[in-house]
Each structure stands twice: as structure tokens, then as C-alpha cells.
C-alpha atoms as a PDB file:
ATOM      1  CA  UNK A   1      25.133 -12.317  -6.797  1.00  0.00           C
ATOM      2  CA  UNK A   2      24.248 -14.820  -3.960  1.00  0.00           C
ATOM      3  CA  UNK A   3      21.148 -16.818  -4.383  1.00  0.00           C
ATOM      4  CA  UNK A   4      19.444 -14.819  -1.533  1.00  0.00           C
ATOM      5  CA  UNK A   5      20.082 -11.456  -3.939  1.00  0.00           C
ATOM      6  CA  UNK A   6      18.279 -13.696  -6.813  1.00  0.00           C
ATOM      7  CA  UNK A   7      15.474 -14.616  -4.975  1.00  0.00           C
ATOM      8  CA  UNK A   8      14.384 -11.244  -3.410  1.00  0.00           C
ATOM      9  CA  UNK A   9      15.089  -9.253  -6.762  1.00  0.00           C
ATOM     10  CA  UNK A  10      12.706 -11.923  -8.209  1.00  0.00           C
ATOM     11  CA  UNK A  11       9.986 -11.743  -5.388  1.00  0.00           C
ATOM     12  CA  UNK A  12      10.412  -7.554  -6.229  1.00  0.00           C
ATOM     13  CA  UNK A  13       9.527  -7.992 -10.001  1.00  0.00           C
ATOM     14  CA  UNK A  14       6.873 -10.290  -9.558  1.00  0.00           C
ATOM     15  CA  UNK A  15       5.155  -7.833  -7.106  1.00  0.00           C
ATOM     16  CA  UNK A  16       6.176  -4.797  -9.373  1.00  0.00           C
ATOM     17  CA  UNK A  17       4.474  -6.696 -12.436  1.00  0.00           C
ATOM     18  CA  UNK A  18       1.185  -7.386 -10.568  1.00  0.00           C
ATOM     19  CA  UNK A  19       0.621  -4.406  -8.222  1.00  0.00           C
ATOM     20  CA  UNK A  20       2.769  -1.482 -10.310  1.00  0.00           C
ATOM     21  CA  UNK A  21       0.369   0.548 -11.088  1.00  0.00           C
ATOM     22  CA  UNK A  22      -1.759   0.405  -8.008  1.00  0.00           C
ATOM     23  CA  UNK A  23       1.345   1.456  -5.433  1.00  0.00           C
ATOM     24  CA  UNK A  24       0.380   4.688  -3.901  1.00  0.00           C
ATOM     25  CA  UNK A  25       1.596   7.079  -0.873  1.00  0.00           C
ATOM     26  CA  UNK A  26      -0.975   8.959   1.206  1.00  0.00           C
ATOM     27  CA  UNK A  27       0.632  11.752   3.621  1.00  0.00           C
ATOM     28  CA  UNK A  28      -1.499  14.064   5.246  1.00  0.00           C
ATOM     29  CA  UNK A  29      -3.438  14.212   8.637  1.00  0.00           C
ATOM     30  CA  UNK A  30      -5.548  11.467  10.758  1.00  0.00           C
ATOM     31  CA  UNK A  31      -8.891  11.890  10.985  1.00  0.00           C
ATOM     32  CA  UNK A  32     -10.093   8.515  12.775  1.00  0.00           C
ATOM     33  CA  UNK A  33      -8.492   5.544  13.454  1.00  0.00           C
ATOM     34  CA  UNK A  34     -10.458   2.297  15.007  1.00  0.00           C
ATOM     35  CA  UNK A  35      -8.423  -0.505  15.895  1.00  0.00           C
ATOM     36  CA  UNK A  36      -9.659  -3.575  16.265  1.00  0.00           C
ATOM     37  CA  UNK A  37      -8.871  -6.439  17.904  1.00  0.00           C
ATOM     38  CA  UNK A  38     -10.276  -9.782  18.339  1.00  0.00           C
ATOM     39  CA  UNK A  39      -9.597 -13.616  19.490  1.00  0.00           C
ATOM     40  CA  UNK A  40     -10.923 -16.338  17.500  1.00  0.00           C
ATOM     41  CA  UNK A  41     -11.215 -20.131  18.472  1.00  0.00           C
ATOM     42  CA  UNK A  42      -9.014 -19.559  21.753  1.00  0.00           C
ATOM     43  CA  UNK A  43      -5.820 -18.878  19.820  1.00  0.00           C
ATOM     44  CA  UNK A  44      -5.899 -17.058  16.687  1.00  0.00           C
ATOM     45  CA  UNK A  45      -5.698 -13.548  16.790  1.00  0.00           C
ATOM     46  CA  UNK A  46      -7.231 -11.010  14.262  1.00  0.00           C
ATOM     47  CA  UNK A  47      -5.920  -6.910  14.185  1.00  0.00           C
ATOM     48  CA  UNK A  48      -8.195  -4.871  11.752  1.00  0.00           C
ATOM     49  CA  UNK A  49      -7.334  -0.718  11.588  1.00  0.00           C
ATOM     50  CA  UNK A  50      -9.454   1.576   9.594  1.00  0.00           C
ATOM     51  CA  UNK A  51      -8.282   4.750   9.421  1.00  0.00           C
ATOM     52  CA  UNK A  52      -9.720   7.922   7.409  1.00  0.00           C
ATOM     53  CA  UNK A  53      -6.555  10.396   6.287  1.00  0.00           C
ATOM     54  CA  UNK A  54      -6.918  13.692   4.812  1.00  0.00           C
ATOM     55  CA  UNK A  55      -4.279  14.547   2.404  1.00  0.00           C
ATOM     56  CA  UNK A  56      -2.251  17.652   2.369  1.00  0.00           C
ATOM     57  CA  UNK A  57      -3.350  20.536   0.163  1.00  0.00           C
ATOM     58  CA  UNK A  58      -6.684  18.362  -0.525  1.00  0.00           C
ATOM     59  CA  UNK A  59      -9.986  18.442   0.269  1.00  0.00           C
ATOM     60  CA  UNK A  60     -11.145  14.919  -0.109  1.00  0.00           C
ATOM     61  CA  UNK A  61     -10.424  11.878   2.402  1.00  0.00           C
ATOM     62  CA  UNK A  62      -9.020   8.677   1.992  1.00  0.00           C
ATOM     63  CA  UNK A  63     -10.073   5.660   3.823  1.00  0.00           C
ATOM     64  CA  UNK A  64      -7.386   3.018   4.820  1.00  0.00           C
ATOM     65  CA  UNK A  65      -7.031  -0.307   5.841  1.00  0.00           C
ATOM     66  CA  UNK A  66      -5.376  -2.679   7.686  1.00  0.00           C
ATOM     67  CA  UNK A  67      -5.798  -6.279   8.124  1.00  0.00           C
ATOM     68  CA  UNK A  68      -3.284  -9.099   9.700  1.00  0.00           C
ATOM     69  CA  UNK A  69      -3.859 -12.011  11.650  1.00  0.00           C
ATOM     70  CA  UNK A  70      -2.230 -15.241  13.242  1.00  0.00           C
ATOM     71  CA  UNK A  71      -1.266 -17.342  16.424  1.00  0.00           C
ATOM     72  CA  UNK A  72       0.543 -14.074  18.116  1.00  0.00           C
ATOM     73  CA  UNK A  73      -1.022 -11.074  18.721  1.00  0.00           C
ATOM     74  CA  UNK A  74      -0.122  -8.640  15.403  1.00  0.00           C
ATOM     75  CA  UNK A  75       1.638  -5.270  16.633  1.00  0.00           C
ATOM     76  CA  UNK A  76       0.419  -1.892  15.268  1.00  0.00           C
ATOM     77  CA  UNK A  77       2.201   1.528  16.141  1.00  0.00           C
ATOM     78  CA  UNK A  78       0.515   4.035  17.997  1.00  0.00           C
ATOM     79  CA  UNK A  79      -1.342   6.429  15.524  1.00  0.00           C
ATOM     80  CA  UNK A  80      -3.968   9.251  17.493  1.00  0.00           C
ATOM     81  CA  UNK A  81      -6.395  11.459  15.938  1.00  0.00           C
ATOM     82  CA  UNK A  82      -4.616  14.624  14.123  1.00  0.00           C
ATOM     83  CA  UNK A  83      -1.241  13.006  13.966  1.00  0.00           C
ATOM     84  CA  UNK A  84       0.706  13.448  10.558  1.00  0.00           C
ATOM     85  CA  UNK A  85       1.216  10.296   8.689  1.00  0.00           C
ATOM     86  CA  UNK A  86       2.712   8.939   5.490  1.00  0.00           C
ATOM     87  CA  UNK A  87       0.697   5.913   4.611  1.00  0.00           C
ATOM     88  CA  UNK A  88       2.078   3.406   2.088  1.00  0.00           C
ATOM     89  CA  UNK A  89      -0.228   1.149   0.255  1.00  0.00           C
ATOM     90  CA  UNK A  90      -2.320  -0.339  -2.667  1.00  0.00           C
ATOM     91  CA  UNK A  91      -5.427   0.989  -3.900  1.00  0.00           C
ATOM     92  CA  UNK A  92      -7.991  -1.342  -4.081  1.00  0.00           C
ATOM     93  CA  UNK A  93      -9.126  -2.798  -7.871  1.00  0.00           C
ATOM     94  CA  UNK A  94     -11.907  -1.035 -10.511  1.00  0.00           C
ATOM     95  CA  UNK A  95     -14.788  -2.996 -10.202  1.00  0.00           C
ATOM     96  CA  UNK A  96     -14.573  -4.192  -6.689  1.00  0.00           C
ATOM     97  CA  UNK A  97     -16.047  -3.794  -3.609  1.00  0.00           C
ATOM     98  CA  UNK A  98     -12.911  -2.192  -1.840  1.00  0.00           C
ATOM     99  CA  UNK A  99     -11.941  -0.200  -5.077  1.00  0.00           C
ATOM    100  CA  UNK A 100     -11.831   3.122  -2.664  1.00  0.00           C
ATOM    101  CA  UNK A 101     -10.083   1.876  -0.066  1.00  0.00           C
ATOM    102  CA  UNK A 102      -5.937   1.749   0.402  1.00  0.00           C
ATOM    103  CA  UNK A 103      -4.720  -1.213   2.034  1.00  0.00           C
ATOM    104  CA  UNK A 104      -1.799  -0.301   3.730  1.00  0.00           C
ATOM    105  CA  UNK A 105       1.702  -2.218   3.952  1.00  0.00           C
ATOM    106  CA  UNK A 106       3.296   0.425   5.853  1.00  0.00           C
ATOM    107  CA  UNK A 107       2.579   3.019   8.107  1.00  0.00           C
ATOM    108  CA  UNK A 108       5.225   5.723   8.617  1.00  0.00           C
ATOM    109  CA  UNK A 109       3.721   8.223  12.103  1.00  0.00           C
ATOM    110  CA  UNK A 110       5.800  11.452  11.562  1.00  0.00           C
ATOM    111  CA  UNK A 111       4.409  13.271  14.833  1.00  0.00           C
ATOM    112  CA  UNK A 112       6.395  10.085  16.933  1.00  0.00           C
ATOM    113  CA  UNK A 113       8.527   9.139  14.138  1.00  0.00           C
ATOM    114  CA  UNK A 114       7.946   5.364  14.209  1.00  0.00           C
ATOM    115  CA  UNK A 115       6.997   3.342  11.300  1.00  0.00           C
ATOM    116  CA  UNK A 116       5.034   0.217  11.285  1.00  0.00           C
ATOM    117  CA  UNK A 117       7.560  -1.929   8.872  1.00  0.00           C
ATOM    118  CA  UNK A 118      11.197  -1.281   9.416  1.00  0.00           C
ATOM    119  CA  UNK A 119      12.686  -0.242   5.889  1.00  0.00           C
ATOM    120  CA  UNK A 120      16.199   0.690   3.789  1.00  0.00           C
ATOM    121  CA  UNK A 121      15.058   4.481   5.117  1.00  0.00           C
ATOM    122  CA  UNK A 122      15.051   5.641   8.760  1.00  0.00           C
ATOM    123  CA  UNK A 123      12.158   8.003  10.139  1.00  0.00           C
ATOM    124  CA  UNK A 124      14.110  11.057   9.653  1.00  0.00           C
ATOM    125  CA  UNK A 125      15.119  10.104   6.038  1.00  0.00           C
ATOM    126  CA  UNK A 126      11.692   9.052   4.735  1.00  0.00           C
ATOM    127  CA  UNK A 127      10.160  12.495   6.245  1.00  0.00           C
ATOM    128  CA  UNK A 128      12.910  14.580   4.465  1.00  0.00           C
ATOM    129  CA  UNK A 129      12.216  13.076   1.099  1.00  0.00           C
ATOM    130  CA  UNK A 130       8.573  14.045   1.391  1.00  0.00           C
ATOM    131  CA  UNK A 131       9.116  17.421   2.780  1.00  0.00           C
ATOM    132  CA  UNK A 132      11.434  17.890  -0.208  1.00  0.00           C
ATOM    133  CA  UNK A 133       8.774  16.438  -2.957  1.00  0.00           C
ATOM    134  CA  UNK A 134       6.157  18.503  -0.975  1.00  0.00           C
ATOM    135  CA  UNK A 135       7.886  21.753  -1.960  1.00  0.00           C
ATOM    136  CA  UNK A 136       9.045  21.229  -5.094  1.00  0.00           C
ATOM    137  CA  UNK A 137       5.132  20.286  -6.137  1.00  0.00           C
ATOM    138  CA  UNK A 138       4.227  23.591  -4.691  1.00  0.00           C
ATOM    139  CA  UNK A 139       6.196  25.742  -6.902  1.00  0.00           C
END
């Protein structure tokens, strides 16, 4: 094992032992999204997307976030009203503020097929896994 191998299987535990149990997938339809973007002090550049998701074969919603910043202008992928989405992310905390809302560290848009971090998985990969775990939770 190379010292690269090392260092990112360490980086995985240490997130796995802090954020484990808070890990969560999202996949249904797009109610709203609002993108926002704005400049501060000349050069710094601030991307904020809220985005309300209603979950397949549920009735409540699920509010997500997304928040990134620095000196070049973040990239987002194009997500539209009623577009079907698998949204990867962490719930927020008990006892906080946020505690209802997913921040999201990955965006997979299954009506275009793009995802927002490039992965292991393509597109058509990640959507076959949840189609698959999709039916076998319906029967």
C-alpha cells in the first residue's frame, strides 16, 4: 500500500467515525430550487442552493442545502423544477438550528444524467443501483 492509499483510507475513517450515522440519500422529485449567487469584497465568490425534494413513495419534503465559496466562481449542475434527483448528504445535528435540513455533498440529476461530484460510479451505474433497491423495497 502506497502512502497515498494510507492517507485517503485514513481521511475515510475519520469521516466515517464522525458523520456515520448522519450519511443519508434523498431520491425523489424537485420541487424548488433557488440558486444563489453572490460577489463579496470584489473577489470572493459565494454559491448558496436550496432546494426542497419530495421523496418517492412519500408524502413529506425534504429541504436541502448547498453552500461553497472561494476566489473562482463555484460550479453547480443544472437542476429544474420536477427533475428526478438522487441527493447525497448529511442531515443536520439534534438540537440545532439546521437539524431538518440535508446538506448536500453530491448531487446526482437523473433526468440529464450529470452529477455534481465525479465519483467511482458513472450516471448510468448509480441510477441502476437505486432503481434496483427501489424495487426490491417495494416487494
Amino acid at each position: 500500500m502506497g502512502i497515498k492509499n494510507k492517507f485517503e483510507e485514513y481521511q475515510m475513517e475519520t469521516f466515517m467515525e464522525q458523520h456515520g450515522d448522519r450519511i443519508t440519500p434523498v431520491y425523489g422529485n424537485v420541487l424548488s430550487v433557488k440558486i444563489d449567487r453572490t460577489k463579496k469584497f470584489l473577489f470572493w465568490n459565494v454559491l448558496n442552493v436550496s432546494m426542497v425534494v419530495k421523496p418517492v413513495g412519500s408524502r413529506n419534503v425534504t429541504r436541502c442545502q448547498y453552500k461553497k465559496s472561494g476566489f473562482k466562481e463555484p460550479a453547480f449542475i443544472s437542476i429544474r423544477q420536477g427533475n428526478e434527483v438522487l441527493v447525497q448528504g448529511l442531515k443536520g445535528e439534534k438540537g440545532k438550528d439546521a437539524s431538518e435540513v440535508v446538506t448536500i455533498m453530491n448531487v446526482v440529476n437523473i433526468t440529464d444524467r450529470t452529477q455534481l461530484v465525479e465519483g467511482d460510479l458513472s450516471v448510468d451505474e448509480i441510477i441502476r443501483n437505486i432503481k434496483g433497491n427501489i424495487k426490491r423495497q417495494r416487494t
